[in-house]
PDB file of N, CA and C in Angstrom:
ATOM      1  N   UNK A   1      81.094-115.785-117.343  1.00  0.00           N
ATOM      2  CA  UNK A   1      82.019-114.659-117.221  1.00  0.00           C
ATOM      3  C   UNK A   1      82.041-114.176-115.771  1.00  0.00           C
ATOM      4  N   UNK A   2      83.218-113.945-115.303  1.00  0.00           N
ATOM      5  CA  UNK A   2      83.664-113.442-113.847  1.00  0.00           C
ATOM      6  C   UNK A   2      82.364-112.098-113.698  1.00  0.00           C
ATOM      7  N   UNK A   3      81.865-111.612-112.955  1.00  0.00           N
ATOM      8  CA  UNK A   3      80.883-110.672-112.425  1.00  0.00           C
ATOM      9  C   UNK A   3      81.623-109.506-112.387  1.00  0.00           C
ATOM     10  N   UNK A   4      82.740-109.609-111.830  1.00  0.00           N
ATOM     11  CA  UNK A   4      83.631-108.145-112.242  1.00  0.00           C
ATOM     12  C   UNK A   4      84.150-108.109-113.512  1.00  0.00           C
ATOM     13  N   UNK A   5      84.231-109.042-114.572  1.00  0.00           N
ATOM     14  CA  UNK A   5      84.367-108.082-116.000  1.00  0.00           C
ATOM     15  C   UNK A   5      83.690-108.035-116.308  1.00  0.00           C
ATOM     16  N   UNK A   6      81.978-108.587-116.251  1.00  0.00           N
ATOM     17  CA  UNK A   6      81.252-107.884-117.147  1.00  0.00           C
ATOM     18  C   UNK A   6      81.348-106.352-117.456  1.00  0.00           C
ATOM     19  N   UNK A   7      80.621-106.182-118.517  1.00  0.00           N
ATOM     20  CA  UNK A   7      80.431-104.399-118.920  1.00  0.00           C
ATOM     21  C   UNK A   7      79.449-104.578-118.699  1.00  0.00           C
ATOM     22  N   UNK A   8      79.207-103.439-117.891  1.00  0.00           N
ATOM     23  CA  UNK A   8      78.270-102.901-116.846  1.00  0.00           C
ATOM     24  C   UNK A   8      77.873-101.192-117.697  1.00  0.00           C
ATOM     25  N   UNK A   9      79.102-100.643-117.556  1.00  0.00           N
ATOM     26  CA  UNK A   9      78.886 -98.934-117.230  1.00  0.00           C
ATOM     27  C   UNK A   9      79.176 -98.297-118.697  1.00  0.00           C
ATOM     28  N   UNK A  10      78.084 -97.402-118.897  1.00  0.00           N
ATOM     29  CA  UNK A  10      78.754 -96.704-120.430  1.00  0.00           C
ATOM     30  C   UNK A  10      79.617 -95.578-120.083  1.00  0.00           C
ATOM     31  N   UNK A  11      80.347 -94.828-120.664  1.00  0.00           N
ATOM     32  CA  UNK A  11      81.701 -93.940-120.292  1.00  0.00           C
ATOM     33  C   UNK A  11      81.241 -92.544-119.904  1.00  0.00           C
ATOM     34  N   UNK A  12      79.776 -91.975-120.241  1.00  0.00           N
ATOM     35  CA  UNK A  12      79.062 -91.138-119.436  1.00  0.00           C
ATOM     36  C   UNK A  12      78.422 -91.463-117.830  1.00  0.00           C
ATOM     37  N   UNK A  13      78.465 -92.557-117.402  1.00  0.00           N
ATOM     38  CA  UNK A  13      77.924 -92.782-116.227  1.00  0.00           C
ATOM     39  C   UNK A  13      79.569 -92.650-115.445  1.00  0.00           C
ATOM     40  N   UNK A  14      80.250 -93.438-115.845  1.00  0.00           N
ATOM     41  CA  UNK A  14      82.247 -93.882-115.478  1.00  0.00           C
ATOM     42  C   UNK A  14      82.484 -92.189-114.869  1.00  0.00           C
ATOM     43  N   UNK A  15      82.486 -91.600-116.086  1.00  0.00           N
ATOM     44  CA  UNK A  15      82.630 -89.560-115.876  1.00  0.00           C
ATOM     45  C   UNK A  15      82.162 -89.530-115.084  1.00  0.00           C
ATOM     46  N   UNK A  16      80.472 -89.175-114.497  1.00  0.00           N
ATOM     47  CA  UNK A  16      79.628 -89.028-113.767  1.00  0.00           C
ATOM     48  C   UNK A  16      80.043 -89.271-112.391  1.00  0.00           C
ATOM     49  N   UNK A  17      80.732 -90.478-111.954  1.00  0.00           N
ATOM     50  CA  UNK A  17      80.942 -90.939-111.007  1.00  0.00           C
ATOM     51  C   UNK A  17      82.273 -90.778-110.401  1.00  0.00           C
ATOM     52  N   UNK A  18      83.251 -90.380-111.363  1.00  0.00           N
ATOM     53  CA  UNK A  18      84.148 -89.871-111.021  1.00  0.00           C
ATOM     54  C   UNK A  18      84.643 -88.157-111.525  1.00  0.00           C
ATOM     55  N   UNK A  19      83.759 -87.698-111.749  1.00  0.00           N
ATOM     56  CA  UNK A  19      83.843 -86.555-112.175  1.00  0.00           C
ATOM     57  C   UNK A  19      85.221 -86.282-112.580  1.00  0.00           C
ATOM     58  N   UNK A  20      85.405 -86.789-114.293  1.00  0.00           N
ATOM     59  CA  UNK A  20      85.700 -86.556-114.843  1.00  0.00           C
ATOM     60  C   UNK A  20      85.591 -86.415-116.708  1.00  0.00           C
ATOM     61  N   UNK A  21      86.350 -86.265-118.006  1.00  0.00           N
ATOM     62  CA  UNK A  21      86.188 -85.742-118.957  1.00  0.00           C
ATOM     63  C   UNK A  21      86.231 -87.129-119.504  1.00  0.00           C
ATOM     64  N   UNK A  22      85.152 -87.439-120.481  1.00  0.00           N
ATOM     65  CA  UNK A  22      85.539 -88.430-121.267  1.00  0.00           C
ATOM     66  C   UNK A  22      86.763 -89.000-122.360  1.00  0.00           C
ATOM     67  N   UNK A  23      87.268 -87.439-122.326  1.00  0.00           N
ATOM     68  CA  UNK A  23      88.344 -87.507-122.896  1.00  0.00           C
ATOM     69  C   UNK A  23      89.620 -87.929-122.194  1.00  0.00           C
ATOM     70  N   UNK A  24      89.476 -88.383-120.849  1.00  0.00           N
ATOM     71  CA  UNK A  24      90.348 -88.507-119.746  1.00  0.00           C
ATOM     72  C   UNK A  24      90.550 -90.036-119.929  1.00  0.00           C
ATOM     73  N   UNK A  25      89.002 -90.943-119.873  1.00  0.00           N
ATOM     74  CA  UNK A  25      89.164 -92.439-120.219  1.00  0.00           C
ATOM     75  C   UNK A  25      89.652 -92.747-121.475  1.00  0.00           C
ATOM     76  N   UNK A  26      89.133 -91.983-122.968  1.00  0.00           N
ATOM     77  CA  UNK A  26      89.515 -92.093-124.007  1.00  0.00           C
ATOM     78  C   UNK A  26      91.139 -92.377-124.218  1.00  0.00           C
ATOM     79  N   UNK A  27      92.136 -91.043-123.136  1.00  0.00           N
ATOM     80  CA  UNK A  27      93.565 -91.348-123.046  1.00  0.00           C
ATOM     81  C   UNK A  27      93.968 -92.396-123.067  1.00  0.00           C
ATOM     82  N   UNK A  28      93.321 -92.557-121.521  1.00  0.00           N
ATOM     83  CA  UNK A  28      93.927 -94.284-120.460  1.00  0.00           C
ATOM     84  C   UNK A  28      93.982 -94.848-121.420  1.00  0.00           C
ATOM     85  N   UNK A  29      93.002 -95.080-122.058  1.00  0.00           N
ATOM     86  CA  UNK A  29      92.394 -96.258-123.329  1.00  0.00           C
ATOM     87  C   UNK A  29      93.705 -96.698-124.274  1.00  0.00           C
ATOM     88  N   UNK A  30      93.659 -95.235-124.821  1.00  0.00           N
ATOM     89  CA  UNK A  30      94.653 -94.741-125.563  1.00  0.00           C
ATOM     90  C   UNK A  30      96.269 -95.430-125.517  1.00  0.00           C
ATOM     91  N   UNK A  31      96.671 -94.932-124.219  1.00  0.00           N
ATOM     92  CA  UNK A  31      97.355 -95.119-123.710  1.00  0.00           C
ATOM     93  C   UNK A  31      97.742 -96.536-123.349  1.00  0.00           C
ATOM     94  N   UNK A  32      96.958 -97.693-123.119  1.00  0.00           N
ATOM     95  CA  UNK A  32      96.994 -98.884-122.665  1.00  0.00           C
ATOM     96  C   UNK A  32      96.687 -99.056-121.417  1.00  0.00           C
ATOM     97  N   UNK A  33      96.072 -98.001-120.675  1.00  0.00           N
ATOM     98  CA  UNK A  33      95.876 -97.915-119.009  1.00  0.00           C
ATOM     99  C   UNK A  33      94.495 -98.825-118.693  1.00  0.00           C
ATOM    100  N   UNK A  34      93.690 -98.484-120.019  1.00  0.00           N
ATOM    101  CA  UNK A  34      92.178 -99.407-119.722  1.00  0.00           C
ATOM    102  C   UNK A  34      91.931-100.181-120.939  1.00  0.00           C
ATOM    103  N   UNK A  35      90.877-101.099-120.485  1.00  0.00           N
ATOM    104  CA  UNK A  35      90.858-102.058-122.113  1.00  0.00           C
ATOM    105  C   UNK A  35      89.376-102.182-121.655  1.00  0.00           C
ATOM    106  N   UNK A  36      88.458-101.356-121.807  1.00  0.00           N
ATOM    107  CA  UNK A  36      86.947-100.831-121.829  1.00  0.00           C
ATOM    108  C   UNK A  36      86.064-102.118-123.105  1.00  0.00           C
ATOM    109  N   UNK A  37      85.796-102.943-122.664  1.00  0.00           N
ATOM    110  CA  UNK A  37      85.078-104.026-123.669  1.00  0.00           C
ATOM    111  C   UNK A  37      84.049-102.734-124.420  1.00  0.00           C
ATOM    112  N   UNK A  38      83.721-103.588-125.902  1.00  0.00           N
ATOM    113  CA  UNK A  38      83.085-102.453-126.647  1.00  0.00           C
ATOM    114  C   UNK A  38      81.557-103.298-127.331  1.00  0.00           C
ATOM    115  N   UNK A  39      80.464-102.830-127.085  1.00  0.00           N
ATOM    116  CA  UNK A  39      79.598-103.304-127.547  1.00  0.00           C
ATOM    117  C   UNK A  39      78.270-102.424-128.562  1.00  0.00           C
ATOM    118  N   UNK A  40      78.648-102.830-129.864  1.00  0.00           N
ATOM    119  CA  UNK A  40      78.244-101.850-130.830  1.00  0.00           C
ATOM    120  C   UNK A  40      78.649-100.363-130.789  1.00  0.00           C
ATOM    121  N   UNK A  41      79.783-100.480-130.664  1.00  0.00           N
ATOM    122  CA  UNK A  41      81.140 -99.418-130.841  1.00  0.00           C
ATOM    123  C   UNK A  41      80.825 -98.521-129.204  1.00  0.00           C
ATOM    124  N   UNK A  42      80.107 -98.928-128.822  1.00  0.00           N
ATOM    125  CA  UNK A  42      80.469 -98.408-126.839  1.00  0.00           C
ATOM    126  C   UNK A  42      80.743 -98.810-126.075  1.00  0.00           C
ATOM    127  N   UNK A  43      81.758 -98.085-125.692  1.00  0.00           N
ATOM    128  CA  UNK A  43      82.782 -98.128-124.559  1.00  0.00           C
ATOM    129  C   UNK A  43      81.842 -98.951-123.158  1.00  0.00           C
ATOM    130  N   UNK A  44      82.115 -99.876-122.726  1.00  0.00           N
ATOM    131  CA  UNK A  44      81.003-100.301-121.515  1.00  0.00           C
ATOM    132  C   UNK A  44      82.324-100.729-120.747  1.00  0.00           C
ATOM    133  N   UNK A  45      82.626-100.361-119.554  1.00  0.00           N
ATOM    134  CA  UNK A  45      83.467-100.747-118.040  1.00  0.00           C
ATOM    135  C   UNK A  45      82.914-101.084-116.994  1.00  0.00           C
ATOM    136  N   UNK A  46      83.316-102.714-117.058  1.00  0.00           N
ATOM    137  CA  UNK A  46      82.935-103.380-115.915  1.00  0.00           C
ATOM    138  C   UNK A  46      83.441-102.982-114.688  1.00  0.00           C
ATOM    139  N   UNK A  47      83.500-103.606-113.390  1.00  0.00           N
ATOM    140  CA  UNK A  47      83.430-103.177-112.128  1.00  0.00           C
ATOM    141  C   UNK A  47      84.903-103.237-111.586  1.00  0.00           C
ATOM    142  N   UNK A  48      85.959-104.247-112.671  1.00  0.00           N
ATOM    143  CA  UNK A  48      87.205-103.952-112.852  1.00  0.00           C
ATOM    144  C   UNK A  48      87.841-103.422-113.154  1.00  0.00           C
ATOM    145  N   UNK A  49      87.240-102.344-114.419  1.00  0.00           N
ATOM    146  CA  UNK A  49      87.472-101.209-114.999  1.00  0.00           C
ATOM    147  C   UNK A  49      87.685 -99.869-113.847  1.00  0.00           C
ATOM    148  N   UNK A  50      86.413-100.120-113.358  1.00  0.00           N
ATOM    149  CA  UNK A  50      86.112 -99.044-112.376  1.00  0.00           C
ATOM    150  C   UNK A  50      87.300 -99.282-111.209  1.00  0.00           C
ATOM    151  N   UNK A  51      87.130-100.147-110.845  1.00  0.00           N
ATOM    152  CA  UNK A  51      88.112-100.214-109.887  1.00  0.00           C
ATOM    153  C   UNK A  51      89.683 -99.645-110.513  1.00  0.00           C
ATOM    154  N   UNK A  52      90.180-100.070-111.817  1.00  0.00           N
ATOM    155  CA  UNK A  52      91.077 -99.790-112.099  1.00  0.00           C
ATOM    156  C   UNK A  52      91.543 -98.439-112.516  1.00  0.00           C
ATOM    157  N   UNK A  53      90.618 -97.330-112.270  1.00  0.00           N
ATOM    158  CA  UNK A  53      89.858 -96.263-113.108  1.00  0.00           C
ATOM    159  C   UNK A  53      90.728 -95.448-111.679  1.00  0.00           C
ATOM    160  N   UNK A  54      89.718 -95.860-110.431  1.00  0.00           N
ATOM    161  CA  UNK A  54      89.586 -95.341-109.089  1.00  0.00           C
ATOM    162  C   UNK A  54      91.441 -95.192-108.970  1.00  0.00           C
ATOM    163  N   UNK A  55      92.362 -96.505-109.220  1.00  0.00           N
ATOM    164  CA  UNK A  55      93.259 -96.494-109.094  1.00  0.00           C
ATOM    165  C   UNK A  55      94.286 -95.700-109.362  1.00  0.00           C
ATOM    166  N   UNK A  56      94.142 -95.773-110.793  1.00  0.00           N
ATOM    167  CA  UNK A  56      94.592 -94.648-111.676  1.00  0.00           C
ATOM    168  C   UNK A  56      94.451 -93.520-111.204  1.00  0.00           C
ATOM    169  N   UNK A  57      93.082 -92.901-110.660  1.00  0.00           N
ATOM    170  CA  UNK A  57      93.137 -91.224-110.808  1.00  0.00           C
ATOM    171  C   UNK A  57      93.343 -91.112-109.353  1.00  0.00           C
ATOM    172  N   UNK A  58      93.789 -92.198-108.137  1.00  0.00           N
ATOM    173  CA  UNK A  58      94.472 -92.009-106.640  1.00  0.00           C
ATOM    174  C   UNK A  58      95.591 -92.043-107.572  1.00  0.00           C
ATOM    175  N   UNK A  59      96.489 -92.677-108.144  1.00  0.00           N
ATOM    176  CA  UNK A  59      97.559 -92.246-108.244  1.00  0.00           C
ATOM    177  C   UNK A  59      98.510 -91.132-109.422  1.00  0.00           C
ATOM    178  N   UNK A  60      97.542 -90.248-110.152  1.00  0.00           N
ATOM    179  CA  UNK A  60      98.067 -89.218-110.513  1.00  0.00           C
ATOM    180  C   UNK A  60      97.398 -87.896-109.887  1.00  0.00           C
ATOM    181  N   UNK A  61      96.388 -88.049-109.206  1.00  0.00           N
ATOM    182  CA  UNK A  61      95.536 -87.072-108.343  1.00  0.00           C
ATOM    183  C   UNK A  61      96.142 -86.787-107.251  1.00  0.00           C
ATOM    184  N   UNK A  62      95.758 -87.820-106.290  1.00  0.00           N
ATOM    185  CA  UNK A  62      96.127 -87.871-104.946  1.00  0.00           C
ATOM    186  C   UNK A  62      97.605 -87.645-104.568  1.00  0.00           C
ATOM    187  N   UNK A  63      98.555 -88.629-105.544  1.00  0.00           N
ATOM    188  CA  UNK A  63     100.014 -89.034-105.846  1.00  0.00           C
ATOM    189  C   UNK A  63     101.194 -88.341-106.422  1.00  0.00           C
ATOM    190  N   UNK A  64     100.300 -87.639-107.387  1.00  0.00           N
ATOM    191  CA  UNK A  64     101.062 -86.943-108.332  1.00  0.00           C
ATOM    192  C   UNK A  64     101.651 -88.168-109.093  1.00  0.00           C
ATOM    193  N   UNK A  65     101.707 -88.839-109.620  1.00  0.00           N
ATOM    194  CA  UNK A  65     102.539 -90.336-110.301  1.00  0.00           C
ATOM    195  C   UNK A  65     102.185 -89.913-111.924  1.00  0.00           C
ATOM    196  N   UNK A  66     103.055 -89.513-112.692  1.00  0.00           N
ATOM    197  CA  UNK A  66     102.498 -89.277-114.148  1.00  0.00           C
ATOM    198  C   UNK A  66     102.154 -90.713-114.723  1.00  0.00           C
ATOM    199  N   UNK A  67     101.305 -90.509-116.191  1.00  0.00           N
ATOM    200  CA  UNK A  67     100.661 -91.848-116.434  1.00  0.00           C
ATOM    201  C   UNK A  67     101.925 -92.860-116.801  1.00  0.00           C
ATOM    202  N   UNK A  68     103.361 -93.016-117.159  1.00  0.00           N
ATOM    203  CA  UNK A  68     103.859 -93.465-117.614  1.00  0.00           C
ATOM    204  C   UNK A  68     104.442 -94.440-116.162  1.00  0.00           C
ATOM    205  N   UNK A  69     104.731 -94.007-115.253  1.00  0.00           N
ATOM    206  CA  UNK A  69     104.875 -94.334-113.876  1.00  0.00           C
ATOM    207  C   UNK A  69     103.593 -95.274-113.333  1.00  0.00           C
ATOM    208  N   UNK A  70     102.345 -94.729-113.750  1.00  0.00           N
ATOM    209  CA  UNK A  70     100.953 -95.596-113.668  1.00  0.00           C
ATOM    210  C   UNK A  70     101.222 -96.582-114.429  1.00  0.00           C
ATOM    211  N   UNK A  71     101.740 -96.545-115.479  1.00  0.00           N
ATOM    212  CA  UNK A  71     101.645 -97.827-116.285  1.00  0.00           C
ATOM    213  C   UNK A  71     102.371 -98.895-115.411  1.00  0.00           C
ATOM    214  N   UNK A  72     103.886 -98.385-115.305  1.00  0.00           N
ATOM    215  CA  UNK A  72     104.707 -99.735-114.718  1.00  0.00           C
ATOM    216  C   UNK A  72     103.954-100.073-113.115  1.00  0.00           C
ATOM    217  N   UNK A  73     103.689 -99.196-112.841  1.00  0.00           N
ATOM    218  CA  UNK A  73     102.777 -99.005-111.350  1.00  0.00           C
ATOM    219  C   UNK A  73     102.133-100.610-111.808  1.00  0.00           C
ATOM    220  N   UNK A  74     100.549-100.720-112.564  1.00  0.00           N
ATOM    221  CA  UNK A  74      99.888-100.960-112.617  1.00  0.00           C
ATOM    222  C   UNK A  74     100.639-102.533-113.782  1.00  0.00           C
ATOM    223  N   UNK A  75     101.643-102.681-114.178  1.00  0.00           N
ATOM    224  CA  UNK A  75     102.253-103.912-115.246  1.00  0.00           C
ATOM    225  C   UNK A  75     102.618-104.565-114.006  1.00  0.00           C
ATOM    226  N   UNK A  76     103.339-103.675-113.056  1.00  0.00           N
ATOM    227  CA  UNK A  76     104.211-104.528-111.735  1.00  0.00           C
ATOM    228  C   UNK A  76     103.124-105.061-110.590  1.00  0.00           C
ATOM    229  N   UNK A  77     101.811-104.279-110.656  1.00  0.00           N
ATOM    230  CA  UNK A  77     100.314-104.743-109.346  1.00  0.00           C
ATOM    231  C   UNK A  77      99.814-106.067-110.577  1.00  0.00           C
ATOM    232  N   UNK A  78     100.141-106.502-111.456  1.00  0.00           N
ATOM    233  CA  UNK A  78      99.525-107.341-112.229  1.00  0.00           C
ATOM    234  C   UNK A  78     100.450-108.312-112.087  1.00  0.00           C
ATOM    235  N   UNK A  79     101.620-108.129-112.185  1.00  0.00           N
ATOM    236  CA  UNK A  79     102.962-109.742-112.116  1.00  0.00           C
ATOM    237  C   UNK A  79     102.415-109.747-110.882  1.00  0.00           C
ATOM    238  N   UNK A  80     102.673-109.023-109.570  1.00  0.00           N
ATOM    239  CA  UNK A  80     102.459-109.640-108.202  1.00  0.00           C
ATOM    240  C   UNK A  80     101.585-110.484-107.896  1.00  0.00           C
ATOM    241  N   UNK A  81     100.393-110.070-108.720  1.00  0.00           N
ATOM    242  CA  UNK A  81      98.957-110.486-108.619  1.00  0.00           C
ATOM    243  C   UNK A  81      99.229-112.070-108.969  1.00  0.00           C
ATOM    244  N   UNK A  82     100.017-112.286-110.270  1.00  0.00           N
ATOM    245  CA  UNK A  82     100.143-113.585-110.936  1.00  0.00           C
ATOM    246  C   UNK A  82     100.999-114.188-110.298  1.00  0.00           C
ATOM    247  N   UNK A  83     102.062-113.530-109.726  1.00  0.00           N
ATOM    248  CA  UNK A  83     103.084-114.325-108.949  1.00  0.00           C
ATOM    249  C   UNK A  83     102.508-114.596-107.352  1.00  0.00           C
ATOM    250  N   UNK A  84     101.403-114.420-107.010  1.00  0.00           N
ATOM    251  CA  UNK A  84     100.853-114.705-105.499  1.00  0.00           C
ATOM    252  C   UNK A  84     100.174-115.460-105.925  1.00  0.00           C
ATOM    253  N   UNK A  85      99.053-115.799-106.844  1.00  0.00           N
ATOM    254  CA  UNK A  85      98.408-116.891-107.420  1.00  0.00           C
ATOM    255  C   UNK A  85      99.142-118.165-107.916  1.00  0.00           C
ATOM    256  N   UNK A  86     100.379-117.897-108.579  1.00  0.00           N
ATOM    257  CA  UNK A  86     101.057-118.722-108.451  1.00  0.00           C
ATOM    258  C   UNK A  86     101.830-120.004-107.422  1.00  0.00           C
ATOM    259  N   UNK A  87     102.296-118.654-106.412  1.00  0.00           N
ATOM    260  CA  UNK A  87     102.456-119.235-105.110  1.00  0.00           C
ATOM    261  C   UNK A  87     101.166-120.057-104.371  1.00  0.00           C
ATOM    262  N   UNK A  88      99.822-119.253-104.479  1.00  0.00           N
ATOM    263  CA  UNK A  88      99.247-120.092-103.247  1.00  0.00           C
ATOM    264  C   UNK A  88      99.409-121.251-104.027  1.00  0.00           C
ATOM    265  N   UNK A  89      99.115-122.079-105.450  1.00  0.00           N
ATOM    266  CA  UNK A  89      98.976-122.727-106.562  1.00  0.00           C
ATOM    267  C   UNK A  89      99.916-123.677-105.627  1.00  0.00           C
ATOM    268  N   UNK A  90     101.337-123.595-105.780  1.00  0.00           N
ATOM    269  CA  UNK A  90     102.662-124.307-105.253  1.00  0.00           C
ATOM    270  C   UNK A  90     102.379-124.444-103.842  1.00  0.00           C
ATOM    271  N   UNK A  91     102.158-123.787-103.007  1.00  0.00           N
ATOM    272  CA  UNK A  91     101.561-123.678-101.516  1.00  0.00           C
ATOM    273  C   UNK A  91     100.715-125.283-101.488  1.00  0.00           C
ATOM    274  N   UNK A  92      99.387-124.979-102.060  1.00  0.00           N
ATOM    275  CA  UNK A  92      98.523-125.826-102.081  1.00  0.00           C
ATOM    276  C   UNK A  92      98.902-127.926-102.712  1.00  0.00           C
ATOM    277  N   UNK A  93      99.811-127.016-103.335  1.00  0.00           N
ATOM    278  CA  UNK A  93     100.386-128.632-103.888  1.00  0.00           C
ATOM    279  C   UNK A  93     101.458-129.222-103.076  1.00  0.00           C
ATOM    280  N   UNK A  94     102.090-128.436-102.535  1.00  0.00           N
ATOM    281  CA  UNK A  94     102.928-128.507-101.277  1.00  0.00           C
ATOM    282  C   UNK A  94     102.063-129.452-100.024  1.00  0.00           C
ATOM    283  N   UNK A  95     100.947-128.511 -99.922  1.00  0.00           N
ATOM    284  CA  UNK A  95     100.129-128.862 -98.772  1.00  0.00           C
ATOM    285  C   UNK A  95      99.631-130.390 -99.033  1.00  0.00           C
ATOM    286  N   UNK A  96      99.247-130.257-100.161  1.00  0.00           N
ATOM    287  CA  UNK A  96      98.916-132.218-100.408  1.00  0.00           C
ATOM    288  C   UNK A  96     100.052-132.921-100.721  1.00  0.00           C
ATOM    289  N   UNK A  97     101.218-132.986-101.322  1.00  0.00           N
ATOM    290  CA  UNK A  97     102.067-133.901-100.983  1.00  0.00           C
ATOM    291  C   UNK A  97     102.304-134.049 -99.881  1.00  0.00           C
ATOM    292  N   UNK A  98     102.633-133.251 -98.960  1.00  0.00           N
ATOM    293  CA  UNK A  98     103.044-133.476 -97.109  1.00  0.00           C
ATOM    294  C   UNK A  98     101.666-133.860 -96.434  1.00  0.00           C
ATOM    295  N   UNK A  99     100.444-133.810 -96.825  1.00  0.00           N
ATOM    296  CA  UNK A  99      98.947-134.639 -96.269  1.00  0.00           C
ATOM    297  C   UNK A  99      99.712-136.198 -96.462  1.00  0.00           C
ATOM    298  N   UNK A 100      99.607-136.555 -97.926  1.00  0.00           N
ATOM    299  CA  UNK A 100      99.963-137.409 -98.740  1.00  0.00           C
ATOM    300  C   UNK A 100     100.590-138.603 -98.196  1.00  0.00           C
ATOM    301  N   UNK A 101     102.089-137.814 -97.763  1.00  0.00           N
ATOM    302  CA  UNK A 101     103.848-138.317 -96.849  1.00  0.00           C
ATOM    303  C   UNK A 101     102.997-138.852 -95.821  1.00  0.00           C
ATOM    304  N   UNK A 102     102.234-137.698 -95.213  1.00  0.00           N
ATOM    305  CA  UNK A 102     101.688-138.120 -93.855  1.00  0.00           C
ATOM    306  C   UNK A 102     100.768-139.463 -93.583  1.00  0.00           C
ATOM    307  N   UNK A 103      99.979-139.328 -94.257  1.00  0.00           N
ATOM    308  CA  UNK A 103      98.896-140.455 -94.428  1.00  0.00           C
ATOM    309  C   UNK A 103      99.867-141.693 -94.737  1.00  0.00           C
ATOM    310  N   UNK A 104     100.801-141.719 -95.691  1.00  0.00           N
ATOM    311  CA  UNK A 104     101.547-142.922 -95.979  1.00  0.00           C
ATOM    312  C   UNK A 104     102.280-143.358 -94.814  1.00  0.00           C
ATOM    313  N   UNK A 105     103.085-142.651 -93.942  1.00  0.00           N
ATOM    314  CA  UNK A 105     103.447-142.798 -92.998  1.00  0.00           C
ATOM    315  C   UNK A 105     102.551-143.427 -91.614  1.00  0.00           C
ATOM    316  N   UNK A 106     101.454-142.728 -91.417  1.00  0.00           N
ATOM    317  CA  UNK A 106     100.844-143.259 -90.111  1.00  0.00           C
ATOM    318  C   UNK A 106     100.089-144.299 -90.637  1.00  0.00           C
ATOM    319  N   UNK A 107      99.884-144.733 -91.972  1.00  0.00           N
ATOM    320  CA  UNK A 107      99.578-145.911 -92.423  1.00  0.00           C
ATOM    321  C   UNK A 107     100.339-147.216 -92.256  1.00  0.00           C
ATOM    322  N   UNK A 108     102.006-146.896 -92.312  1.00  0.00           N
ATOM    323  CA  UNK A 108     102.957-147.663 -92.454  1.00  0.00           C
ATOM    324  C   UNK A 108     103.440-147.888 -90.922  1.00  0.00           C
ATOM    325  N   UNK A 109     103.202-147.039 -89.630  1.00  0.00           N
ATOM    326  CA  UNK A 109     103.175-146.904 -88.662  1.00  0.00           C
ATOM    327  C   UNK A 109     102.244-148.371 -87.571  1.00  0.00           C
ATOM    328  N   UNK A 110     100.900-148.298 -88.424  1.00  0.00           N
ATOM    329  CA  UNK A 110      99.810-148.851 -87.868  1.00  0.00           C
ATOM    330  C   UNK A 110     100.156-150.173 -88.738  1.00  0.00           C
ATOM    331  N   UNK A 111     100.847-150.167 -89.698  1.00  0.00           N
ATOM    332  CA  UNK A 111     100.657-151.343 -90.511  1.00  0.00           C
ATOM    333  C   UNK A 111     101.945-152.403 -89.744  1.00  0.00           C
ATOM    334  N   UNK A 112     103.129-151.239 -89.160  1.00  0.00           N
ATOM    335  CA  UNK A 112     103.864-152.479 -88.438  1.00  0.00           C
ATOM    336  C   UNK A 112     103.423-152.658 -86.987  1.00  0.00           C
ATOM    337  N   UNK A 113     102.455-151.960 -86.828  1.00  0.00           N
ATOM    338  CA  UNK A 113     101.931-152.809 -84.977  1.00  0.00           C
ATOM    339  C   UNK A 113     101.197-154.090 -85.412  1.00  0.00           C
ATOM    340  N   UNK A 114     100.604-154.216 -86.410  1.00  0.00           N
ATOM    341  CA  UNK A 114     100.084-155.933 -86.958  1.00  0.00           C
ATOM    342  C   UNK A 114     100.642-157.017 -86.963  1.00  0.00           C
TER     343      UNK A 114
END
């Protein structure tokens, strides 16, 4: 398992650290803002959580952005995410067919000085 999803944090330490109400994560939750893995019915948030947590409360804190605005906020930072992974993906396959061209070429180069 990736090191940033493990569950790490129970939802009293999460509060603690961001000084706020447990009833605040319970919403998100609620809401579809967090997906808090559950182990023997507790809430535990990994370090992605947190991060996604931090995000959230810069952008209805800091931002003013109500949660419904967070949502598409945070649906549209997730396509980008998949659509740049995608790209380097095509990038990289790009990059070895034109190695590929190349090598065939200075092969075919050296093969007619013989």
């Amino acid at each position: 398992m990736d090191d940033k999803k493990r569950p790490l944090f129970m939802i009293g330490v999460v509060c603690e650290m961001f000084h706020i109400h447990p009833q605040t994560l319970r919403l998100y939750e609620r809401e579809g803002l967090l997906h808090p893995q559950r182990v023997g019915g507790a809430r535990l948030y990994s370090q992605e959580d947190i991060e996604r947590i931090r995000m959230i409360l810069n952008l209805t804190k800091e931002l003013g952005v109500n949660r419904a605005g967070v949502d598409i906020i945070l649906r549209m930072r997730r396509r980008f995410e998949a659509l740049q992974i995608e790209m380097e993906q095509m990038m990289d396959h790009l990059e070895n067919d034109i190695q590929k061209e190349f090598r065939k070429r200075i092969k075919e180069v050296f093969e007619e000085d013989d």
